[in-house]
Protein backbone atom coordinates (compact mmCIF):
# COMPACT_ATOMS: atom_id res chain seq x y z
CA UNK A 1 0.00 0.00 0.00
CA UNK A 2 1.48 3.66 -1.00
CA UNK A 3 1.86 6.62 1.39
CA UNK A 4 -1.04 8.20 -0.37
CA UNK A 5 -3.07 5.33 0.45
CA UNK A 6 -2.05 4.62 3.91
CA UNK A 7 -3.21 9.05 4.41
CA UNK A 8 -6.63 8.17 3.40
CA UNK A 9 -7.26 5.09 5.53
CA UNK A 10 -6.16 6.99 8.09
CA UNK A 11 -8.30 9.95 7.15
CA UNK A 12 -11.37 8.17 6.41
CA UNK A 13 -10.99 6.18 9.77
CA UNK A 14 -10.52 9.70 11.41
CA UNK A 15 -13.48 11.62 10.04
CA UNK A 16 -15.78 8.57 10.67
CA UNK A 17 -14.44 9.25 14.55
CA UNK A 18 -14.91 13.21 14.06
CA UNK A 19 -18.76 12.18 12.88
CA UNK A 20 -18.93 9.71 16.15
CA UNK A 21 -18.42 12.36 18.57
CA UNK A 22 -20.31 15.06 17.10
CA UNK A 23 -23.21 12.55 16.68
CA UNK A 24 -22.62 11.67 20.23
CA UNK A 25 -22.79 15.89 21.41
CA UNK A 26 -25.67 16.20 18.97
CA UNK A 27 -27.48 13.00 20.15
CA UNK A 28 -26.93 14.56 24.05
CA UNK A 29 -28.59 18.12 22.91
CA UNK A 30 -32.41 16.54 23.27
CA UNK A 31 -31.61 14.86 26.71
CA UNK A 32 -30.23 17.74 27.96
CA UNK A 33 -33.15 20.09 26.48
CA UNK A 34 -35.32 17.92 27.97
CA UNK A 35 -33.45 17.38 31.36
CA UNK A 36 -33.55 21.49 31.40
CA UNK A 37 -36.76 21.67 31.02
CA UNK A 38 -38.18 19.01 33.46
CA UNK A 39 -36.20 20.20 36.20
CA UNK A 40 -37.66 24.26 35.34
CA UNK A 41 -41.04 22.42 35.43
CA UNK A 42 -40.83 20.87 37.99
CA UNK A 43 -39.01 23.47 40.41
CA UNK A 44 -41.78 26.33 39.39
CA UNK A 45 -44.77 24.03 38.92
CA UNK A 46 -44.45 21.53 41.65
CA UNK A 47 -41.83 23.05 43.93
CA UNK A 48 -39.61 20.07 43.35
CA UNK A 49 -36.92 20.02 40.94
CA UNK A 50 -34.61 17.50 39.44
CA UNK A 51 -31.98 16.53 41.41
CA UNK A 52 -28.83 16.75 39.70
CA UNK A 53 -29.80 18.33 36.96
CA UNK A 54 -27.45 21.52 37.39
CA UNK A 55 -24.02 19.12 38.19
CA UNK A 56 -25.05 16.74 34.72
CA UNK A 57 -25.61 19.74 32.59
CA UNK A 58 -22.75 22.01 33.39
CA UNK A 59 -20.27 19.15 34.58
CA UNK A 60 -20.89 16.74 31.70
CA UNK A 61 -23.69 17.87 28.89
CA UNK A 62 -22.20 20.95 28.01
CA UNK A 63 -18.42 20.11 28.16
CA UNK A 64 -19.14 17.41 25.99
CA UNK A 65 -21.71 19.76 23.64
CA UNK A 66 -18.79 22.02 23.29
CA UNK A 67 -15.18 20.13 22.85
CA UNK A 68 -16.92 17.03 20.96
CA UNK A 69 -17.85 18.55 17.57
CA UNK A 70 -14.45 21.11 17.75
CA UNK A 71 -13.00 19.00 14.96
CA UNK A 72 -16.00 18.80 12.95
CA UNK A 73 -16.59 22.60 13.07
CA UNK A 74 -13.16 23.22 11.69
CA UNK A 75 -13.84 20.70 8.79
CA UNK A 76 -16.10 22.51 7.97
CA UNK A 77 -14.98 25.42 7.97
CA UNK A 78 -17.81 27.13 10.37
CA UNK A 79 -15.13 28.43 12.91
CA UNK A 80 -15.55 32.26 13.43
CA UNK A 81 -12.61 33.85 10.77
CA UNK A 82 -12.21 37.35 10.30
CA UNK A 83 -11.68 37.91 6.78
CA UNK A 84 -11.44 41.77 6.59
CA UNK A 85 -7.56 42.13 6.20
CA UNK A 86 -7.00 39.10 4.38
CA UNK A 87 -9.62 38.47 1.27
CA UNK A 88 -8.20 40.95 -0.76
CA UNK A 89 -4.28 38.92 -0.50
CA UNK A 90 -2.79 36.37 -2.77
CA UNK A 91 -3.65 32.56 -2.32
CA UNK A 92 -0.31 31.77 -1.12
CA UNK A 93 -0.48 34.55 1.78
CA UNK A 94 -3.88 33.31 2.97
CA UNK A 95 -2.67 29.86 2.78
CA UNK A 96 0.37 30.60 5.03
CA UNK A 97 -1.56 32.71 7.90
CA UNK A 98 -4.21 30.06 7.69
CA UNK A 99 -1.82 27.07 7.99
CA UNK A 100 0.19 29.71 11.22
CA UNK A 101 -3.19 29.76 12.43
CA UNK A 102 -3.62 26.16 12.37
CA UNK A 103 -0.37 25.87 14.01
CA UNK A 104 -1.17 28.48 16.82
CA UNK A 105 -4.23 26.17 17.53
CA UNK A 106 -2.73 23.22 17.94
CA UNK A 107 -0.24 24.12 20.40
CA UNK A 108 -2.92 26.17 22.36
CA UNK A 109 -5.59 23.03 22.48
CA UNK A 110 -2.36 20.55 22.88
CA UNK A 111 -1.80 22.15 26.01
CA UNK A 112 -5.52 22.40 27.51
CA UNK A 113 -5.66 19.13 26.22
CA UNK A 114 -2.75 17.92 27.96
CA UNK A 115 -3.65 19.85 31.07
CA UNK A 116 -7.60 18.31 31.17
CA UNK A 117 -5.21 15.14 30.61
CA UNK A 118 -3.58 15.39 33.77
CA UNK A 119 -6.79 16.12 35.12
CA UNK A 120 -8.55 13.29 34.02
CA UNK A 121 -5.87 10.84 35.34
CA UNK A 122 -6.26 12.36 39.20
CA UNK A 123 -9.90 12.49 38.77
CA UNK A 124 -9.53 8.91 38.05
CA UNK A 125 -7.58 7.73 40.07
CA UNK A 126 -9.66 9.23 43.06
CA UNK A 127 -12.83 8.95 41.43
CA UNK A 128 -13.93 12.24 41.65
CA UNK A 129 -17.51 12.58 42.63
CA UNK A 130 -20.48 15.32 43.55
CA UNK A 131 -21.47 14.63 46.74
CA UNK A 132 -25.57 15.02 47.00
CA UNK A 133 -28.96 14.08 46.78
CA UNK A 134 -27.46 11.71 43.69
CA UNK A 135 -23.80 11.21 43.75
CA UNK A 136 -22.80 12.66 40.51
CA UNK A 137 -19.15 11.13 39.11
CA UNK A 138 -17.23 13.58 37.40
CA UNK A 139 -14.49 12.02 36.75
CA UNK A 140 -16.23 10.43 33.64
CA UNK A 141 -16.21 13.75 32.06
CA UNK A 142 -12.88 15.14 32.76
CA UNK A 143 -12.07 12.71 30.18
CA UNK A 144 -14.44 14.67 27.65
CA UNK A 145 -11.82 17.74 27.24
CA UNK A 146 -8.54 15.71 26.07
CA UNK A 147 -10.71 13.41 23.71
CA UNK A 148 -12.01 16.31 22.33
CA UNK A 149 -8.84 18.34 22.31
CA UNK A 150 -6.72 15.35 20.62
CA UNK A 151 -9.55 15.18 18.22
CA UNK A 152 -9.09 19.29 17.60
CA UNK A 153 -5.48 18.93 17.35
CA UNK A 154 -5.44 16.14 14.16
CA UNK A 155 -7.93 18.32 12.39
CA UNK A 156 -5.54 21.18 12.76
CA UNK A 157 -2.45 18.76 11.88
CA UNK A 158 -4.00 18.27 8.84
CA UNK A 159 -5.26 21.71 7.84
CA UNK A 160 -2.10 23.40 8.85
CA UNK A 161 -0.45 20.73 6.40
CA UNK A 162 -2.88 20.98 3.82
CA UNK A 163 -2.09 24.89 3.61
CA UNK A 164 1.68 24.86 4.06
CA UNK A 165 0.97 22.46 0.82
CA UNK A 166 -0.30 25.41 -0.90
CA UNK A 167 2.12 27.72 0.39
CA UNK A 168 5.53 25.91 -0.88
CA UNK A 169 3.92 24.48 -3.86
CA UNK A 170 3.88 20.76 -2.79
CA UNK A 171 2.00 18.32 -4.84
CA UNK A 172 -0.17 14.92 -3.83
């Protein structure tokens, strides 16, 4: 098998895990709607609400809602850019401050990845828990950010490298 080959396996097989955990933070959106919503109804309307519906949201829902689909957002372009200063310059300009960019990125997430790394690993090991009403384990979802960061960081890999292709004229 050639190099070329071996680069889309390994894409494919990637982007199929990109689409995974976005399907898996999309999927989560209507339980967490709904978990939202029971727990307003039921604190206004019958004076009793949810428990544990604050620590799953905010310590697991929306972590995972947010660092999940970071690699499928930047596939697709839909990342915030600001193109003011830069539509009107040459291809190969673009190409190089997108590809910096990309590189910029990836050491930035590398590191809150490796930090929520280190995080998940002593959260672990202790199994780190909210005590109440229903013991809520958070340690499950420390391990949300460095999934979702490594996942960030190969999309960025692979931009960054797909520009600095443009950039110094490198073909397939």
């Amino acid at each position: 098998m050639t190099t070329q080959n071996n680069v889309s396996v390994w894409g494919r097989a990637f982007d199929r895990c990109v689409g995974i955990l976005t399907g898996i933070a999309v999927g989560l959106l209507v339980p967490m709607m709904f978990l939202v919503t029971g727990d307003v109804i039921g604190r206004y309307v019958f004076n009793s609400p949810i428990p544990a519906v604050f620590e799953i949201n905010s310590h697991f829902l929306m972590v995972l809602v947010v660092f999940f689909p970071l690699a499928y957002v930047h596939q697709r372009k839909e990342h915030v850019f600001v193109t003011l200063f830069t539509e009107s310059m040459p291809l190969k300009t673009k190409a190089f401050l997108e590809g910096a960019s990309a590189v910029l990125g990836l050491v930035l997430y590398g590191l809150i990845g490796w930090y929520g790394l280190q995080k998940a690993i002593l959260s672990t090991r202790v199994l780190e828990y909210i005590p109440g009403i229903v013991n809520v384990p958070v340690w499950l979802s420390k391990w949300i950010i460095p999934i979702g960061c490594l996942a960030f960081c190969i999309e960025l890999a692979r931009d960054a490298l797909n520009q600095f292709k443009t950039v110094f004229g490198a073909s397939d």
